[in-house]
C-alpha atoms as a PDB file:
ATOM      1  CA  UNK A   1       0.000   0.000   0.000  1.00  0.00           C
ATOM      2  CA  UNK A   2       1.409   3.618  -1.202  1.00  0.00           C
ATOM      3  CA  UNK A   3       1.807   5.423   2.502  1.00  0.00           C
ATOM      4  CA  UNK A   4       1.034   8.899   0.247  1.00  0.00           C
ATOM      5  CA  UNK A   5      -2.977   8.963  -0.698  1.00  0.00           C
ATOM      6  CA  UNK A   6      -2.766  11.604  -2.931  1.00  0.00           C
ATOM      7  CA  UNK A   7      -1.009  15.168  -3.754  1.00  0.00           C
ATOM      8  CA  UNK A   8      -2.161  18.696  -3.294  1.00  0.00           C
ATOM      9  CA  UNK A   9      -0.526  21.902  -4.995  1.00  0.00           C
ATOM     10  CA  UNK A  10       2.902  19.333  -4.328  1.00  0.00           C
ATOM     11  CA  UNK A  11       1.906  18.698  -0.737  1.00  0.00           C
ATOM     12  CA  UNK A  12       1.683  14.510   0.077  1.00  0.00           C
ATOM     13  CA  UNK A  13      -1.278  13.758   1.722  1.00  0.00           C
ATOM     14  CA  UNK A  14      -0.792  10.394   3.942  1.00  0.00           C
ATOM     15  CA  UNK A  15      -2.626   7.958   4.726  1.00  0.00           C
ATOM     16  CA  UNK A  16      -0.888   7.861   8.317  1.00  0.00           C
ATOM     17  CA  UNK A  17      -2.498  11.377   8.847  1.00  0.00           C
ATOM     18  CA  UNK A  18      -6.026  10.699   7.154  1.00  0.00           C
ATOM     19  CA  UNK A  19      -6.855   7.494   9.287  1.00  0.00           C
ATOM     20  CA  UNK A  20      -5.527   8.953  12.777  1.00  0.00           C
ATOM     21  CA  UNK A  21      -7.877  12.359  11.623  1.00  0.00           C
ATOM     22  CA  UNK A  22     -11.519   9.774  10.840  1.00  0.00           C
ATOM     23  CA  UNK A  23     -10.193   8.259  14.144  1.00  0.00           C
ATOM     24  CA  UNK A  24     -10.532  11.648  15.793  1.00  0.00           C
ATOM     25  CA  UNK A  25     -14.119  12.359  13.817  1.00  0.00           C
ATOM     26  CA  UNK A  26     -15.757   9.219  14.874  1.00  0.00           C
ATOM     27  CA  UNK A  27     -14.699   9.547  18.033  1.00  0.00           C
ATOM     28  CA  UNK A  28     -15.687  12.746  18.540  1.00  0.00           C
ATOM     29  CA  UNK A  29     -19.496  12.408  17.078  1.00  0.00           C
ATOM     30  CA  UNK A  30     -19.868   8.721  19.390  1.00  0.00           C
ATOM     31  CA  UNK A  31     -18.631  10.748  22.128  1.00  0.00           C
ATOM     32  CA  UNK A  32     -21.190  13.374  21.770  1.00  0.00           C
ATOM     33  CA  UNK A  33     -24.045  11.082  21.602  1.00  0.00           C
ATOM     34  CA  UNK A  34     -22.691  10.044  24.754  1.00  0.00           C
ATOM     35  CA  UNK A  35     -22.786  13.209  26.707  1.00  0.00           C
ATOM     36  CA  UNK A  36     -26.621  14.150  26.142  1.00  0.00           C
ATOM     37  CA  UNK A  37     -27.613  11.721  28.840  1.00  0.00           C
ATOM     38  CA  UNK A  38     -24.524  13.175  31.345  1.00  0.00           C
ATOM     39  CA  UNK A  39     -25.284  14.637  34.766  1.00  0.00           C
ATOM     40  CA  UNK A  40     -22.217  16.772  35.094  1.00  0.00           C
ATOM     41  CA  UNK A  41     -20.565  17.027  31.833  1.00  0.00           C
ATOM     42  CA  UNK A  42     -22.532  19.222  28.676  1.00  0.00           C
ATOM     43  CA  UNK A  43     -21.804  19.176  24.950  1.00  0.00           C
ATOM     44  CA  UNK A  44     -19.480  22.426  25.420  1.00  0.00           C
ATOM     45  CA  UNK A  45     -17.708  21.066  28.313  1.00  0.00           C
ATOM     46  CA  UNK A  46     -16.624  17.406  26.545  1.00  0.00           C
ATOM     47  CA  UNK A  47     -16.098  19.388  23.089  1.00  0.00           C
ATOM     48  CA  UNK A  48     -13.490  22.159  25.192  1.00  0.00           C
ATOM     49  CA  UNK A  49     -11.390  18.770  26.704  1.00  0.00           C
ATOM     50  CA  UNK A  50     -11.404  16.352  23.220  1.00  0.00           C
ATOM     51  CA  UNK A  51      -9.933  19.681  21.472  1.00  0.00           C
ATOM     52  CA  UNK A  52      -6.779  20.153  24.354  1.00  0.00           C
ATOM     53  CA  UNK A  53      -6.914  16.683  25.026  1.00  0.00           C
ATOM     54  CA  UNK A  54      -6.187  15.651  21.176  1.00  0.00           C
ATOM     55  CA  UNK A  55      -3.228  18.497  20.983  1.00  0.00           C
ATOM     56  CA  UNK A  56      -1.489  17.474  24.004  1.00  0.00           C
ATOM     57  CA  UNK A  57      -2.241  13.635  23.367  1.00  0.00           C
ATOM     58  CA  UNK A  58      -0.732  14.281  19.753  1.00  0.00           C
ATOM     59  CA  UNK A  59       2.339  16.048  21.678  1.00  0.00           C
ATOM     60  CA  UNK A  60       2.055  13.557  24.281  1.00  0.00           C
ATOM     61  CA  UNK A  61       2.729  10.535  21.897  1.00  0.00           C
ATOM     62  CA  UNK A  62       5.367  12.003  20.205  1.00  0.00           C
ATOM     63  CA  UNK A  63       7.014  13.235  23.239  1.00  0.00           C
ATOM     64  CA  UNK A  64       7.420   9.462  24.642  1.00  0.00           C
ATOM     65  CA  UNK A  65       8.233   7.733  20.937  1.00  0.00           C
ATOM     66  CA  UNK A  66      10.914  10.174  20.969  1.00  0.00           C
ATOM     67  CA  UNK A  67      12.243   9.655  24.564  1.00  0.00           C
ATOM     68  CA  UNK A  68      12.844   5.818  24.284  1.00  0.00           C
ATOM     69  CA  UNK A  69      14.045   6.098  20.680  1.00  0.00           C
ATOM     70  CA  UNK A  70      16.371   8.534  22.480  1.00  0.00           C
ATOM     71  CA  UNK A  71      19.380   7.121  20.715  1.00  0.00           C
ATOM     72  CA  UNK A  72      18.284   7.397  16.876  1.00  0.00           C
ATOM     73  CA  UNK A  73      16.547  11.489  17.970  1.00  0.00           C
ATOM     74  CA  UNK A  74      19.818  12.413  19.765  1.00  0.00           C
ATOM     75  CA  UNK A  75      21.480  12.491  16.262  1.00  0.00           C
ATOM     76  CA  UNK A  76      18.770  13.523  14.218  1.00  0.00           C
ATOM     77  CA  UNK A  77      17.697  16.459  16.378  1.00  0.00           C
ATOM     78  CA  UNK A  78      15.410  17.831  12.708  1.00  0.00           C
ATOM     79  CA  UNK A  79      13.594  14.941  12.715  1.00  0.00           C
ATOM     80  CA  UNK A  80      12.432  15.270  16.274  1.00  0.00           C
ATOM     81  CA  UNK A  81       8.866  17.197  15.088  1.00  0.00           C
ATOM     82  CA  UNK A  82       8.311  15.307  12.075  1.00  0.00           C
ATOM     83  CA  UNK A  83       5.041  12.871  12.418  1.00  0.00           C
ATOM     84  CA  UNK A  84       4.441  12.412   8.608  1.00  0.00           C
ATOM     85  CA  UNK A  85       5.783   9.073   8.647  1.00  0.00           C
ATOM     86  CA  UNK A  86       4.840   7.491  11.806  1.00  0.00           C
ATOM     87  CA  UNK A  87       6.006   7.625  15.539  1.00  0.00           C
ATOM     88  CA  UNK A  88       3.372   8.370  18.105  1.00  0.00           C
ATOM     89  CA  UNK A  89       3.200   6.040  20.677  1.00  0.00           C
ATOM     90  CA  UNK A  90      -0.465   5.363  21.857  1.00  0.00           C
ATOM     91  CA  UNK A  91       0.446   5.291  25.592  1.00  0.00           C
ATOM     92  CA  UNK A  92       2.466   8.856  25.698  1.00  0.00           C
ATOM     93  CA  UNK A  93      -1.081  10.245  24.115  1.00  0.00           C
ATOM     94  CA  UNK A  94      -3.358   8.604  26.801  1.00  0.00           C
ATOM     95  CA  UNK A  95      -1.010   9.285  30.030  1.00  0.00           C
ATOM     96  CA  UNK A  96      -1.203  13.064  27.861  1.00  0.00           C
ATOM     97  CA  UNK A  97      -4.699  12.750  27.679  1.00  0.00           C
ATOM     98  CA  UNK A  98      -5.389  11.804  31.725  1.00  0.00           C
ATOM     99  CA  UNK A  99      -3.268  14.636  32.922  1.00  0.00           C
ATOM    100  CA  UNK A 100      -5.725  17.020  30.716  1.00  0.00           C
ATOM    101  CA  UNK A 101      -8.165  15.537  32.029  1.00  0.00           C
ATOM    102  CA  UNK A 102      -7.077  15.911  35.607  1.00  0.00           C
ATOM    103  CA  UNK A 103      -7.061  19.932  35.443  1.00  0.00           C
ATOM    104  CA  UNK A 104      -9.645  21.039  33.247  1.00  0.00           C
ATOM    105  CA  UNK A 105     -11.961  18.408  35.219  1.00  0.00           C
ATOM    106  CA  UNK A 106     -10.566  20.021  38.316  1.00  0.00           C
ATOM    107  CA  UNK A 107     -11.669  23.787  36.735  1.00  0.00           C
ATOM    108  CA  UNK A 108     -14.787  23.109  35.960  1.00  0.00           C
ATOM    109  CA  UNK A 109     -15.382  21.103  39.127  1.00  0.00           C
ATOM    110  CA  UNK A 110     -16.768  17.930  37.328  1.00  0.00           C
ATOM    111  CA  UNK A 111     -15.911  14.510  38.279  1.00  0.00           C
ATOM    112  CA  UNK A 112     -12.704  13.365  35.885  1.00  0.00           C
ATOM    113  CA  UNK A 113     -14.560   9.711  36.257  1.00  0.00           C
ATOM    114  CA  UNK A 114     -17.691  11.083  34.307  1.00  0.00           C
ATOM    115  CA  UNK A 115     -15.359  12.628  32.030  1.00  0.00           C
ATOM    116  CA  UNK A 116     -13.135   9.519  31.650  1.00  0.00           C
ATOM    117  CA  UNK A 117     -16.454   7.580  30.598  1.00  0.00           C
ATOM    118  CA  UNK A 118     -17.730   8.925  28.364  1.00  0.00           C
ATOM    119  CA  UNK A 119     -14.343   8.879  26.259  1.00  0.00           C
ATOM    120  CA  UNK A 120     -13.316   5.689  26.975  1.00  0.00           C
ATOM    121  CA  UNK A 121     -15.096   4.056  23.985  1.00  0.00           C
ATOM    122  CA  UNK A 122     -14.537   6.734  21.777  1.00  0.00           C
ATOM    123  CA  UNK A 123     -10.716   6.590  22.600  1.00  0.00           C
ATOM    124  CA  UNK A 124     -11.084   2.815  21.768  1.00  0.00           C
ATOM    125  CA  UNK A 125     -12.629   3.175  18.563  1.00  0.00           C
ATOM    126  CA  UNK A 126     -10.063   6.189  17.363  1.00  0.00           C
ATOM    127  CA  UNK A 127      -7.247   3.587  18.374  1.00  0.00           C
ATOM    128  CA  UNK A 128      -9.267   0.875  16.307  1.00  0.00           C
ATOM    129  CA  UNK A 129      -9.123   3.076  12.914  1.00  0.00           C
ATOM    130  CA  UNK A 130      -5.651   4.926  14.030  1.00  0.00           C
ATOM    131  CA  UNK A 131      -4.262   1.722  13.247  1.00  0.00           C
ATOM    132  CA  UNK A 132      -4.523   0.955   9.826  1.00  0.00           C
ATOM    133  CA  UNK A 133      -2.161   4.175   9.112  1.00  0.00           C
ATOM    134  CA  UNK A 134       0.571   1.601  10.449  1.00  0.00           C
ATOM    135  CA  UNK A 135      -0.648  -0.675   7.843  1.00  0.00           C
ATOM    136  CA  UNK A 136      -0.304   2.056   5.155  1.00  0.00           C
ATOM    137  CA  UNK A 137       3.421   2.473   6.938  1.00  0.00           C
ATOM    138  CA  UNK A 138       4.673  -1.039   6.882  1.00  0.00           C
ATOM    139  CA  UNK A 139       5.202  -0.769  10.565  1.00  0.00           C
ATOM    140  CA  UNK A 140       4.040  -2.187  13.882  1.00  0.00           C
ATOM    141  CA  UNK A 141       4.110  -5.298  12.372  1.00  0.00           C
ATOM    142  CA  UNK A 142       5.328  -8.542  13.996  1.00  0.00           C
ATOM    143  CA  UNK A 143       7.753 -11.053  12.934  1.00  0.00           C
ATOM    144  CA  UNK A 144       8.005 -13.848  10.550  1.00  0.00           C
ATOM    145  CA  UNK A 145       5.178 -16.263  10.369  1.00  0.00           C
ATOM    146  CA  UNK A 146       2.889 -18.954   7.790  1.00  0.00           C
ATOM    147  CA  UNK A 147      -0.084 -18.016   9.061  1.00  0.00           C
ATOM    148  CA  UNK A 148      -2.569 -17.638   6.965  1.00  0.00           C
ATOM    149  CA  UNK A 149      -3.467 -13.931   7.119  1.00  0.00           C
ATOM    150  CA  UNK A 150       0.013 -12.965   7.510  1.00  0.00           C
ATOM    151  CA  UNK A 151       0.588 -10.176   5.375  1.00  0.00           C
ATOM    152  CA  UNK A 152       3.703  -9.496   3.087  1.00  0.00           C
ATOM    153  CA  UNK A 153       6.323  -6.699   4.745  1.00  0.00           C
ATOM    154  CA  UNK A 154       9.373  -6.150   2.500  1.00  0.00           C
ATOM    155  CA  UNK A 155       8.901  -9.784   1.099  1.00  0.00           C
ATOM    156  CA  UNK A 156       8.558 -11.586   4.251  1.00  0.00           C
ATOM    157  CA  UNK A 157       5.485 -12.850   5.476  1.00  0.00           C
ATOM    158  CA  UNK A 158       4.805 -11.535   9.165  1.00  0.00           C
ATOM    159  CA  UNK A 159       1.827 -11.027  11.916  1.00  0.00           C
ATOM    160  CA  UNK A 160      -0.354  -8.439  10.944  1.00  0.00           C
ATOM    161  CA  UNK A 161      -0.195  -7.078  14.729  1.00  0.00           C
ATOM    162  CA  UNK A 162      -1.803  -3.923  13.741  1.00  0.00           C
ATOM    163  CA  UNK A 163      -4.573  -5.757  12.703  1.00  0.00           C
ATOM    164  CA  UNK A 164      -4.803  -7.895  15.697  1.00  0.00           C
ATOM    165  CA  UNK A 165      -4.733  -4.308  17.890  1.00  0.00           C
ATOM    166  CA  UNK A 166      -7.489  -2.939  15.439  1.00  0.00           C
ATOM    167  CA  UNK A 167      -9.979  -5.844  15.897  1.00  0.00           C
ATOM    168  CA  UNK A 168      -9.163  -5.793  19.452  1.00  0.00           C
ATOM    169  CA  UNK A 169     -10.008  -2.027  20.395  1.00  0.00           C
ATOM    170  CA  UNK A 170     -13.198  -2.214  17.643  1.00  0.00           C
ATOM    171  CA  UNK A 171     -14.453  -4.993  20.175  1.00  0.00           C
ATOM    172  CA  UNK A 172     -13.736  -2.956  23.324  1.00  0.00           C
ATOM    173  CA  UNK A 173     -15.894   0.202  21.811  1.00  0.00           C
ATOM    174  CA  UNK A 174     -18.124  -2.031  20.780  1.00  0.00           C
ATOM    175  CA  UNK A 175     -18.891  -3.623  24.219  1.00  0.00           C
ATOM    176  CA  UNK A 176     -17.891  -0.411  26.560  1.00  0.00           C
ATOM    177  CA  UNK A 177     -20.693   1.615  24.238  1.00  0.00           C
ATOM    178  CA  UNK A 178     -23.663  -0.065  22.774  1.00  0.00           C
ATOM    179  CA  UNK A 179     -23.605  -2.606  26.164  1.00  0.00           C
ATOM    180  CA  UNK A 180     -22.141  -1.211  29.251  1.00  0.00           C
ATOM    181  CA  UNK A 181     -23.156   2.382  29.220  1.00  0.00           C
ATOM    182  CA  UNK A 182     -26.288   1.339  29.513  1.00  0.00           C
ATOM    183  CA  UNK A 183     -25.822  -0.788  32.352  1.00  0.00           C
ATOM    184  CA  UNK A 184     -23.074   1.662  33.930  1.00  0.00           C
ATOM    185  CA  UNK A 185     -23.293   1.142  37.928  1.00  0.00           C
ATOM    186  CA  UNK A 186     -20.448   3.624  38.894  1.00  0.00           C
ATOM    187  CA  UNK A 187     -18.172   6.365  37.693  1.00  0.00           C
ATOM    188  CA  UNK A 188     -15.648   5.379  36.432  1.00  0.00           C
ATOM    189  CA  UNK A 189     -16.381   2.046  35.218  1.00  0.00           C
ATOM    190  CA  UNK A 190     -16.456   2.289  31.328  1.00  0.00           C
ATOM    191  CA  UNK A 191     -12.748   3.956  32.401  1.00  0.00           C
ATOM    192  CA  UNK A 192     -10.817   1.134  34.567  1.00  0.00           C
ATOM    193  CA  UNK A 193     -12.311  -1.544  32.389  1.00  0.00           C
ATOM    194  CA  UNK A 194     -11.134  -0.243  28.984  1.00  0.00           C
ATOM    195  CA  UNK A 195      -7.732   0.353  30.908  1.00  0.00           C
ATOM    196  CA  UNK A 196      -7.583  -3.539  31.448  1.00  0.00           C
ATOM    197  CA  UNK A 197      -8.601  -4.647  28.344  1.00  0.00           C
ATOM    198  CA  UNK A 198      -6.855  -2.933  26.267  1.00  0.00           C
ATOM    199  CA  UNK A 199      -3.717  -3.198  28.627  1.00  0.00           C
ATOM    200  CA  UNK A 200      -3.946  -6.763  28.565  1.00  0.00           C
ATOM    201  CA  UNK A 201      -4.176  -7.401  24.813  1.00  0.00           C
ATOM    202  CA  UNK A 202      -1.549  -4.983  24.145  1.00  0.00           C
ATOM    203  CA  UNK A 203       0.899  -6.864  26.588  1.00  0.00           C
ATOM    204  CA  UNK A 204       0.538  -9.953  24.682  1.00  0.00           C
ATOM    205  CA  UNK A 205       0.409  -8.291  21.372  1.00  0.00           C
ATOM    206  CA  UNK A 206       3.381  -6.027  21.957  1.00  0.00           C
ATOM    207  CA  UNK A 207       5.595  -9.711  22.270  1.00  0.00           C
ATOM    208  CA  UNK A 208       5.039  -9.972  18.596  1.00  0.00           C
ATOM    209  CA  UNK A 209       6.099  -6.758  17.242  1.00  0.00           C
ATOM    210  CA  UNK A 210       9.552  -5.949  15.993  1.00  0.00           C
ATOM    211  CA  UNK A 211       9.461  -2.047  16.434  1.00  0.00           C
ATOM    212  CA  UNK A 212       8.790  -2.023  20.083  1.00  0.00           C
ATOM    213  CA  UNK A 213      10.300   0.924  22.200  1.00  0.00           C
ATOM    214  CA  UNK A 214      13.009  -0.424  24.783  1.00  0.00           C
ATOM    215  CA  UNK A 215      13.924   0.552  28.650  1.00  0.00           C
ATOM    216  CA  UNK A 216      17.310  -1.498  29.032  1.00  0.00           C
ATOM    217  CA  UNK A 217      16.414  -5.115  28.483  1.00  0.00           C
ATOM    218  CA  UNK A 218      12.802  -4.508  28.822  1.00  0.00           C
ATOM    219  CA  UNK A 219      10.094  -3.691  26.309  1.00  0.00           C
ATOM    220  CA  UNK A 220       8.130  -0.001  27.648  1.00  0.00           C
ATOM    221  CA  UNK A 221       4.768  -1.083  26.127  1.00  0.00           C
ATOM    222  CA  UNK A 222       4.688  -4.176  28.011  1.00  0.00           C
ATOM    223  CA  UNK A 223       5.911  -2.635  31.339  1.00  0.00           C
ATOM    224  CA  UNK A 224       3.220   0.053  31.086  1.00  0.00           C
ATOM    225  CA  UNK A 225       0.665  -2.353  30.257  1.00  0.00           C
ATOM    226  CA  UNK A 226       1.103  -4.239  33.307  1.00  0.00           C
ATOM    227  CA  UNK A 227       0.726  -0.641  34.802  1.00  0.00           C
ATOM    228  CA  UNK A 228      -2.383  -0.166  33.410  1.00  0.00           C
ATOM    229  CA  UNK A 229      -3.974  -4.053  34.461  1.00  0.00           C
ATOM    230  CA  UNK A 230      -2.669  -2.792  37.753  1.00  0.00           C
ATOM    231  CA  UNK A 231      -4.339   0.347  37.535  1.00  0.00           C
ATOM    232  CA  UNK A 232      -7.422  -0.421  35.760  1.00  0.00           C
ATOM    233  CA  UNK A 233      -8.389  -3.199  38.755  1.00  0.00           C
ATOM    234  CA  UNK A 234      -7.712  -0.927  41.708  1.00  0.00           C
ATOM    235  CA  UNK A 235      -9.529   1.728  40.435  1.00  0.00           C
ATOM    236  CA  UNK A 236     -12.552  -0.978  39.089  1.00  0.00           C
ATOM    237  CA  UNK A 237     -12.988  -2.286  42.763  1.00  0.00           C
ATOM    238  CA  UNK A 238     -12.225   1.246  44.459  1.00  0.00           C
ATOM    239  CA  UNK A 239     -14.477   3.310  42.777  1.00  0.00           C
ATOM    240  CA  UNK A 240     -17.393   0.535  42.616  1.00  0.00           C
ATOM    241  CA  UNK A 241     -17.442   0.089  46.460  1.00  0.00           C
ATOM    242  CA  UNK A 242     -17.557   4.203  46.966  1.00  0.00           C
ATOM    243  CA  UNK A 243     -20.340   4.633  44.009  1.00  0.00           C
ATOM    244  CA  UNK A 244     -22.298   7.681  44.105  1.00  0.00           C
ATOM    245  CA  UNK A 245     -25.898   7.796  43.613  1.00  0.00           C
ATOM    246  CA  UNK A 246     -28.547   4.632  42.684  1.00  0.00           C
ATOM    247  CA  UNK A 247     -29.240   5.455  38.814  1.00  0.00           C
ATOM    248  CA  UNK A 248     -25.654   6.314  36.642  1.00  0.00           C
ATOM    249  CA  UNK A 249     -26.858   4.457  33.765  1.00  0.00           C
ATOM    250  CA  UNK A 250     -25.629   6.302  30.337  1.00  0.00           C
ATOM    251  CA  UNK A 251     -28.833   5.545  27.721  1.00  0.00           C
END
């Protein structure tokens, strides 16, 4: 697949850039549908934190790709700001994305767990189409294997990881939004659960890959997931045995 979709006035127009932007959209419009049957958070209020929280994610990502591919940035300092061709790591842009979340829930005195909610699935499903720009990329791939929907990299067959990520994250909007918001028993639920999920499919996932970012010996992605398993459970059987009010259900 040609990683350039098309060409305007000389500019290359990426397919990278155009998935990770319908990513954004979707998310965005399933989010809003979301937030009409909110408590606490309004239309305004959700559209004000998905416009900081997708600048600072996009900085966010970059900002951690770059720090644990420290080595290759260090000596190509003018390459540092250039996204075009791939780079963001998914877990700078969420840890980006809950520290935006902290303060502007904290302004607007809102609870960051009604917030988190409601952008949970949406985050999911932007993930789920965000991927196939990798595809378009040749990258976050896995290694060498017969299967048979192994796809061809360079002329070696190898796991389609992206793929598996993709299907993955559809499944987790899929179930967080058309089944558990409407069942939603605390604040904070659609949150910890999509934290463990995904988390746990990306640990095993992340073994696959041949791009992964390194700490030492150790492969970040996985070491952060089993942050987020960690995190995701505490904050599951925390929050559910402090729930506020009888009826939290998100129609």
């Amino acid at each position: 697949m040609n990683p350039v979709a098309f060409t305007i006035f000389g500019l290359e127009v990426r397919w990278y850039g155009i998935f990770i932007a319908l990513g954004v959209f979707l998310g965005f419009v399933f989010a809003l549908r979301l937030v009409k049957k909110s408590d606490q958070v309004n239309e305004d209020m959700l559209t004000d934190f998905g416009t900081l929280a997708i600048i600072f994610g996009v900085l966010g990502a970059r900002l951690y790709y770059v720090i644990f591919s420290w080595d290759y940035y260090g000596q190509h300092l003018n390459e540092v700001l250039s996204i075009r061709n791939g780079g963001l790591a998914i877990h700078g842009g969420i840890l980006a994305g809950i520290l935006v979340g902290l303060v502007y829930t904290r302004i607007k005195k809102v609870s960051f767990f009604e917030m988190a909610d409601l952008v949970a699935p949406s985050l999911a499903l932007g993930q789920s189409i965000g991927r196939w720009g990798n595809y378009a990329n040749q990258e976050a791939h896995g290694g060498p294997t017969n299967l048979p929907w192994a796809i061809e990299v360079q002329g070696v067959m190898v796991h389609p990881t992206f793929l598996y990520e993709s299907l993955w994250t559809l499944g987790i909007f899929l179930f967080l939004y058309f089944y558990l918001a409407k069942r939603r028993k605390f604040r904070g639920q659609l949150f910890s659960l999509y934290l463990v999920l995904y988390s746990l499919a990306r640990f095993f996932i992340e073994g696959l890959r041949t791009d992964s970012l390194y700490w030492g010996p150790l492969r970040v992605a996985q070491l952060v997931s089993l942050l987020g398993i960690g995190v995701g459970l505490a904050l599951y059987f925390i929050l559910k045995n402090r729930k506020e009010g009888k009826d939290l259900t998100l129609k």
